[in-house]
C-alpha atoms as a PDB file:
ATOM      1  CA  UNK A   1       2.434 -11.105  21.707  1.00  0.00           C
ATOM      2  CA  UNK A   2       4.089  -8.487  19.114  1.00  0.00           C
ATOM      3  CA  UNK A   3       1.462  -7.190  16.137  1.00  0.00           C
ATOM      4  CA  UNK A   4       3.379  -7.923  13.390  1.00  0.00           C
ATOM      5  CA  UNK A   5       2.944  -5.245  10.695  1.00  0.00           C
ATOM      6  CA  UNK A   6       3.288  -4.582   6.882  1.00  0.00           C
ATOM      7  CA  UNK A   7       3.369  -1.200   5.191  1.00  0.00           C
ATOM      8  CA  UNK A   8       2.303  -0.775   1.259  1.00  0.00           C
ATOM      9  CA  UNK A   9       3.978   1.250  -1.283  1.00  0.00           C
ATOM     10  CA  UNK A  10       3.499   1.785  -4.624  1.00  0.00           C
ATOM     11  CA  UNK A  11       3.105   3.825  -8.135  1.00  0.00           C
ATOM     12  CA  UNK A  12       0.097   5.897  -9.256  1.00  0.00           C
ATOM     13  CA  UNK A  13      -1.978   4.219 -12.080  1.00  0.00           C
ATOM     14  CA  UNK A  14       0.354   6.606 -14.265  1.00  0.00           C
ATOM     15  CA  UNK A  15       3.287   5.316 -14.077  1.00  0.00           C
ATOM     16  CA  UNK A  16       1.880   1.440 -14.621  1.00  0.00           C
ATOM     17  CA  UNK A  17       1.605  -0.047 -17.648  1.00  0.00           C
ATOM     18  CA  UNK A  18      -1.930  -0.492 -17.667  1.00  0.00           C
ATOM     19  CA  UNK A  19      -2.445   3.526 -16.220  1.00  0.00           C
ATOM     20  CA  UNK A  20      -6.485   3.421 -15.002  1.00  0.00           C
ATOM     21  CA  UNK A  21      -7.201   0.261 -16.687  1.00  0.00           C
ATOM     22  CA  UNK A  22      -8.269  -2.110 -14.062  1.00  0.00           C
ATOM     23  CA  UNK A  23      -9.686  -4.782 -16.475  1.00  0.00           C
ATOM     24  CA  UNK A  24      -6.418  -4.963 -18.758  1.00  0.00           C
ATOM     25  CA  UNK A  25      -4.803  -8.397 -18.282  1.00  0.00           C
ATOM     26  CA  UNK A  26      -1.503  -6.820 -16.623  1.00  0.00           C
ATOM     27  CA  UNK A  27      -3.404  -5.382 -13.596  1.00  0.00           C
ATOM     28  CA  UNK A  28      -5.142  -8.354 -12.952  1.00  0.00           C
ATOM     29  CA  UNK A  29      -2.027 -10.144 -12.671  1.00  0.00           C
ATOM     30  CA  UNK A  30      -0.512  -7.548 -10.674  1.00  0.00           C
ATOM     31  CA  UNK A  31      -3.415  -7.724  -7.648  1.00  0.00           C
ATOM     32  CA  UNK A  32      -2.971 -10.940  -8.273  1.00  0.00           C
ATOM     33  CA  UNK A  33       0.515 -10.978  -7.553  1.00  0.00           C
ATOM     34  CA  UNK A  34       0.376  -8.598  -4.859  1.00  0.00           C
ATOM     35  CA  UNK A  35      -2.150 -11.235  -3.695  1.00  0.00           C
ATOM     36  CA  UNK A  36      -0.410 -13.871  -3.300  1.00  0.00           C
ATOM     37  CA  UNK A  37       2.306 -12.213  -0.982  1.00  0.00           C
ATOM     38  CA  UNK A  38       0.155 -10.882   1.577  1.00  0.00           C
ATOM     39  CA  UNK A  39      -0.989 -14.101   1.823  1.00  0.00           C
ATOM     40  CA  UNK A  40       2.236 -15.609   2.075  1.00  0.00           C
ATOM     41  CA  UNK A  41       3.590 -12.594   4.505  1.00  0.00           C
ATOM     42  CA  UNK A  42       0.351 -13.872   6.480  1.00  0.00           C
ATOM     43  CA  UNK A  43       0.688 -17.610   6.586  1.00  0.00           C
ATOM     44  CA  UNK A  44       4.526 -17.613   6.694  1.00  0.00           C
ATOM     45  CA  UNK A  45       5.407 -14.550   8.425  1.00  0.00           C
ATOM     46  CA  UNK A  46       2.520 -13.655  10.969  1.00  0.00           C
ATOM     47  CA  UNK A  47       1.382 -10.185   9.559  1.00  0.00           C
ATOM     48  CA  UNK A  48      -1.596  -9.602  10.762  1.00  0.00           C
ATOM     49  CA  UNK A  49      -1.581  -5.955  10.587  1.00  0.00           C
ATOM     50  CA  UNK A  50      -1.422  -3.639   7.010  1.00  0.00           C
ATOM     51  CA  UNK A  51      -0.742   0.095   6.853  1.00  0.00           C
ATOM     52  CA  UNK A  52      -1.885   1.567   3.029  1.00  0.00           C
ATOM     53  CA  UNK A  53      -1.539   5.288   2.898  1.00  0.00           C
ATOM     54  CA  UNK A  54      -4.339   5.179   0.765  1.00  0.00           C
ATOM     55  CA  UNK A  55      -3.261   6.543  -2.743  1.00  0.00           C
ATOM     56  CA  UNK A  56      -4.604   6.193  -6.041  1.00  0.00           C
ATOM     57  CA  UNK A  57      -2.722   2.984  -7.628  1.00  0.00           C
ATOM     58  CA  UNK A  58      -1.246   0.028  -5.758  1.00  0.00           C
ATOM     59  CA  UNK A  59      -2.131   1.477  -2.106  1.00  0.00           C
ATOM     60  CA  UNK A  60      -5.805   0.896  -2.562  1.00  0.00           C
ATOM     61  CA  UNK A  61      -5.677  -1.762  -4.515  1.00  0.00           C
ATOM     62  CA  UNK A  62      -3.349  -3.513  -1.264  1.00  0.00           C
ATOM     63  CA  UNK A  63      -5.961  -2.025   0.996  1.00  0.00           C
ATOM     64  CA  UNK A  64      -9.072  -3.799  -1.099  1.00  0.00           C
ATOM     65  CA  UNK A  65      -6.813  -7.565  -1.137  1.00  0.00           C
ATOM     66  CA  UNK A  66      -6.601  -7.090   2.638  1.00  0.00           C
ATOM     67  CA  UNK A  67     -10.103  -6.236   3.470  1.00  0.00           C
ATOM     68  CA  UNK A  68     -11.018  -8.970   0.745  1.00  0.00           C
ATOM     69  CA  UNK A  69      -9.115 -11.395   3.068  1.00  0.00           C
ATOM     70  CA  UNK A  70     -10.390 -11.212   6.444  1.00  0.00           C
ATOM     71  CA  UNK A  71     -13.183 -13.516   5.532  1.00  0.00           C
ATOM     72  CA  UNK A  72     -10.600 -16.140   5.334  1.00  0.00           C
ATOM     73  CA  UNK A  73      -7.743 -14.425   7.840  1.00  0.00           C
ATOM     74  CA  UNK A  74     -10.776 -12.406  10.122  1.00  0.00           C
ATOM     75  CA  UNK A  75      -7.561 -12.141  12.349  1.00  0.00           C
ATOM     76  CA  UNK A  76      -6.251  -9.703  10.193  1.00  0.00           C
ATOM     77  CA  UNK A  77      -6.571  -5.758  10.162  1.00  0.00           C
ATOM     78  CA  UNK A  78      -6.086  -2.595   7.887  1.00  0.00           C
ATOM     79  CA  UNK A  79      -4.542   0.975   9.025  1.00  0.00           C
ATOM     80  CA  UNK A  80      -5.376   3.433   6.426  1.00  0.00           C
ATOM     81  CA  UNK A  81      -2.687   6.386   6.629  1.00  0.00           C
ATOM     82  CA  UNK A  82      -4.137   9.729   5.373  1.00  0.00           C
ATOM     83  CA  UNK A  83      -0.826  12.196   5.250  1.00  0.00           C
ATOM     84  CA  UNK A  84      -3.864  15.304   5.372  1.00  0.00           C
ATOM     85  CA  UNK A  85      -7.602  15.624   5.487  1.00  0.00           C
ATOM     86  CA  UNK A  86      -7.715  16.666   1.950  1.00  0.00           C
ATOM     87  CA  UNK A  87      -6.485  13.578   0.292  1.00  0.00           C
ATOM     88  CA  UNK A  88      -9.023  12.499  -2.150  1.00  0.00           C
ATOM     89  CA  UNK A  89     -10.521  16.439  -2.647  1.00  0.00           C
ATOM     90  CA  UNK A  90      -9.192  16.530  -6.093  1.00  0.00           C
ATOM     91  CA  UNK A  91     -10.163  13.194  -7.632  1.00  0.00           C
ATOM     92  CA  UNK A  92     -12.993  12.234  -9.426  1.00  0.00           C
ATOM     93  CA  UNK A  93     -16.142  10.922  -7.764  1.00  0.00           C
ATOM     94  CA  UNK A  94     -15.312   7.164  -8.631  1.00  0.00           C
ATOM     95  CA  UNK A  95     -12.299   7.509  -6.824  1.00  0.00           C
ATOM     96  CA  UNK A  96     -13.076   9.757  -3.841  1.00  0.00           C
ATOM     97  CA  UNK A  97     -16.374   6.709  -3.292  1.00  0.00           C
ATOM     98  CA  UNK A  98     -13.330   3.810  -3.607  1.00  0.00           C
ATOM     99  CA  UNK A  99     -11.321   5.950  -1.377  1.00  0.00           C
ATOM    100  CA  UNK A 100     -14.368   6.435   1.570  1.00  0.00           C
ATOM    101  CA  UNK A 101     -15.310   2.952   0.741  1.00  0.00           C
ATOM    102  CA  UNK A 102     -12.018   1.232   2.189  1.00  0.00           C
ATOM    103  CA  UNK A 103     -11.805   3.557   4.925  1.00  0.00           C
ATOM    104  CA  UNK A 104     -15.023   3.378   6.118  1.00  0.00           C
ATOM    105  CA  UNK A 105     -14.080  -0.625   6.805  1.00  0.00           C
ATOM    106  CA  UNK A 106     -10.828  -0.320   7.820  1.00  0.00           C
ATOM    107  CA  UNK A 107      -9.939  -1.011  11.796  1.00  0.00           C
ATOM    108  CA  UNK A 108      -7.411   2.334  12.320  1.00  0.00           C
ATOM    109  CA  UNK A 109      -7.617   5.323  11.052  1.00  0.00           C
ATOM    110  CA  UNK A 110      -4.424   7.562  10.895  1.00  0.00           C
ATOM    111  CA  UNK A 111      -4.225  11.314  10.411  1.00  0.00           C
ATOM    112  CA  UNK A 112      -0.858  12.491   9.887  1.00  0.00           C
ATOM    113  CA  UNK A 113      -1.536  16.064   9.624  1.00  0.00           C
ATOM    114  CA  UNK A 114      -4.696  18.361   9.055  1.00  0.00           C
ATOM    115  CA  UNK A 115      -3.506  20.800   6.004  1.00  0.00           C
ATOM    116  CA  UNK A 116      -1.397  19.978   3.219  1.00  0.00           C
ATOM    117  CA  UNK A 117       2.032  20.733   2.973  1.00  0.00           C
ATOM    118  CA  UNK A 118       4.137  19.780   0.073  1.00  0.00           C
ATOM    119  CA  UNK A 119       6.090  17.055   2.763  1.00  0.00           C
ATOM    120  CA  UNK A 120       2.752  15.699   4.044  1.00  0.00           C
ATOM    121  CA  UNK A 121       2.950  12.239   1.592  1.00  0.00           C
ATOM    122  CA  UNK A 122       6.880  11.755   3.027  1.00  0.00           C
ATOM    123  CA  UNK A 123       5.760  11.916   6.634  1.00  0.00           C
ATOM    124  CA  UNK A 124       2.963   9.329   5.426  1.00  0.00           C
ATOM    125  CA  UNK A 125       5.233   7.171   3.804  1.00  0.00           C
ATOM    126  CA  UNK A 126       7.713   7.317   7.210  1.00  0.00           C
ATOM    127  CA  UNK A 127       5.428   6.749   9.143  1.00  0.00           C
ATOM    128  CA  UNK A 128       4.169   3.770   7.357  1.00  0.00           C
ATOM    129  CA  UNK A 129       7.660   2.146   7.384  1.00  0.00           C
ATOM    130  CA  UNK A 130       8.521   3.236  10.980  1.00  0.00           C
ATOM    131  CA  UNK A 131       5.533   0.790  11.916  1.00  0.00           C
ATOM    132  CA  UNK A 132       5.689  -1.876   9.961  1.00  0.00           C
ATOM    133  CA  UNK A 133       8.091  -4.524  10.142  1.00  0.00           C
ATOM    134  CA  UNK A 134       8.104  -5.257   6.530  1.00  0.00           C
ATOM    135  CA  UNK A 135       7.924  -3.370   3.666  1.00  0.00           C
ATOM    136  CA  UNK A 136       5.853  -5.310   0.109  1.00  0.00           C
ATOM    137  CA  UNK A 137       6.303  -2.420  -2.554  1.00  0.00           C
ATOM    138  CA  UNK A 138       5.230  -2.412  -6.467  1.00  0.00           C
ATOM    139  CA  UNK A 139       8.051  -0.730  -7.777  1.00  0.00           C
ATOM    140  CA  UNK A 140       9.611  -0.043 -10.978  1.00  0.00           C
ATOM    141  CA  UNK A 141      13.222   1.099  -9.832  1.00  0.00           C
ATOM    142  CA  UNK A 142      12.384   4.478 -10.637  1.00  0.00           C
ATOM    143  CA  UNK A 143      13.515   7.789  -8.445  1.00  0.00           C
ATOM    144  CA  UNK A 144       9.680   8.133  -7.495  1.00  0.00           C
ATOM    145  CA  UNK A 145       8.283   8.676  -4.245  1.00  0.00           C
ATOM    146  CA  UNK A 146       7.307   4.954  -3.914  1.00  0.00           C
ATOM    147  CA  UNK A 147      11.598   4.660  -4.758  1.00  0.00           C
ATOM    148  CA  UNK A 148      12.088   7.042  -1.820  1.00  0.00           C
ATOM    149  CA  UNK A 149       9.942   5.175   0.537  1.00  0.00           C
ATOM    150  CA  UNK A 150      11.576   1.638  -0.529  1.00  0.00           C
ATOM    151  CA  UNK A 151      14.974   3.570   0.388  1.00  0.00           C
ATOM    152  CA  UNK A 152      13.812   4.694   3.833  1.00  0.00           C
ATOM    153  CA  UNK A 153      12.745   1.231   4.059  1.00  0.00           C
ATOM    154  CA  UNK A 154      16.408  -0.191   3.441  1.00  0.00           C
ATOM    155  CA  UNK A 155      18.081   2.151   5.642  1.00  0.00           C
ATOM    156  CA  UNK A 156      15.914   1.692   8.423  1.00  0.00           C
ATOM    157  CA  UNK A 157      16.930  -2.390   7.966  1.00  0.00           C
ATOM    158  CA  UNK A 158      13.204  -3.252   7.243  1.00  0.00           C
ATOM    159  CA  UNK A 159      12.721  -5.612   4.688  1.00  0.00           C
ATOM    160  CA  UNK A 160      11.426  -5.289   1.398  1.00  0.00           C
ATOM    161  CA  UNK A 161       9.354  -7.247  -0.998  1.00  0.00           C
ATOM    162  CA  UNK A 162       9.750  -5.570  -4.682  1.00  0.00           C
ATOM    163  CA  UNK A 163       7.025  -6.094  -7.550  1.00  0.00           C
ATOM    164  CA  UNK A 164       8.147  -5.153 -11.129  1.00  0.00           C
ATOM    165  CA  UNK A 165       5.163  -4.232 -12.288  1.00  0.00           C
ATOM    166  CA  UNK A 166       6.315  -4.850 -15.623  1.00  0.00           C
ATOM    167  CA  UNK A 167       7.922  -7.979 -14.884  1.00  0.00           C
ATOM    168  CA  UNK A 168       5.815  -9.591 -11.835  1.00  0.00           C
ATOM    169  CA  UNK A 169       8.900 -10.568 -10.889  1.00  0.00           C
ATOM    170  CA  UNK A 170       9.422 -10.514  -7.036  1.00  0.00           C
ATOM    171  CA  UNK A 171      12.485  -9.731  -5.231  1.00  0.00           C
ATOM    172  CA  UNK A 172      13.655  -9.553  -1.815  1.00  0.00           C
ATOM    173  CA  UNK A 173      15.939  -5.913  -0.824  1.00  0.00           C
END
């Protein structure tokens, strides 16, 4: 039987409303939101596998939801996509623990390259939508890489789920 797979995509806490601010009201609702559709891409469309490539922002915050969810789906597993080995070298200590945290309990681990190179979070993000089979973005319609990835998504005919993080409103591309 076919893995059936979903990829993550999303802003950086600076370009969402609430930037760092994990207790204001909006990101609550936003997890919360984001939430509620793995769930429902679980229990009506069979995912059972998530890729997060493991930014700051809406990729971790995906990654935590899943890993929160195999107590009740223990069925389920996380990928965590690093587009280099130097990721998390530049962010504070909070983050780089968060980031170590998740991947230390995540079930795949995938390297897409050893050095940075200014392309190194595009490959990530292709190769996140090459293997998934759907696509659950925050996005804001900006031109952003999380727009860019959203568009590869499209053309490759992979569908998309779209949160407004403004909004919460949820659409189908």
């Amino acid at each position: 039987m076919k893995t059936v797979s979903c990829a993550f995509t999303g802003h950086r806490p600076q370009s969402l409303p609430f930037g760092f601010n994990e207790t204001d009201s909006r990101c609550i609702a936003l997890k919360r939101a984001l939430h509620d559709q793995i769930i429902n891409l679980i229990e009506t469309n069979g995912v059972t596998h998530f890729i997060s490539g493991m930014a700051i922002g809406v990729d971790m915050f995906a990654a935590e939801i899943v890993l929160g969810l195999k107590a009740i789906y223990p069925n389920i597993t996380l990928e965590c996509a690093f587009p280099c080995e130097t990721q998390a070298a530049k962010w504070s200590e909070n983050l780089r623990d968060r980031y170590f945290d998740i991947a230390s309990k995540c079930d795949k681990e995938t390297l897409i390259q050893h050095q940075y190179s200014i392309d190194c979070m595009d490959k990530r993000n292709k190769y996140m939508v090459d293997n998934a089979d759907y696509v659950l973005s925050v996005w804001n319609g900006s031109h952003s890489g999380t727009g860019a990835t959203v568009n590869y998504a499209i053309r490759q005919g992979k569908p998309v789920i779209a949160i407004n993080p403004v909004t919460l409103n949820v659409d189908k591309l």
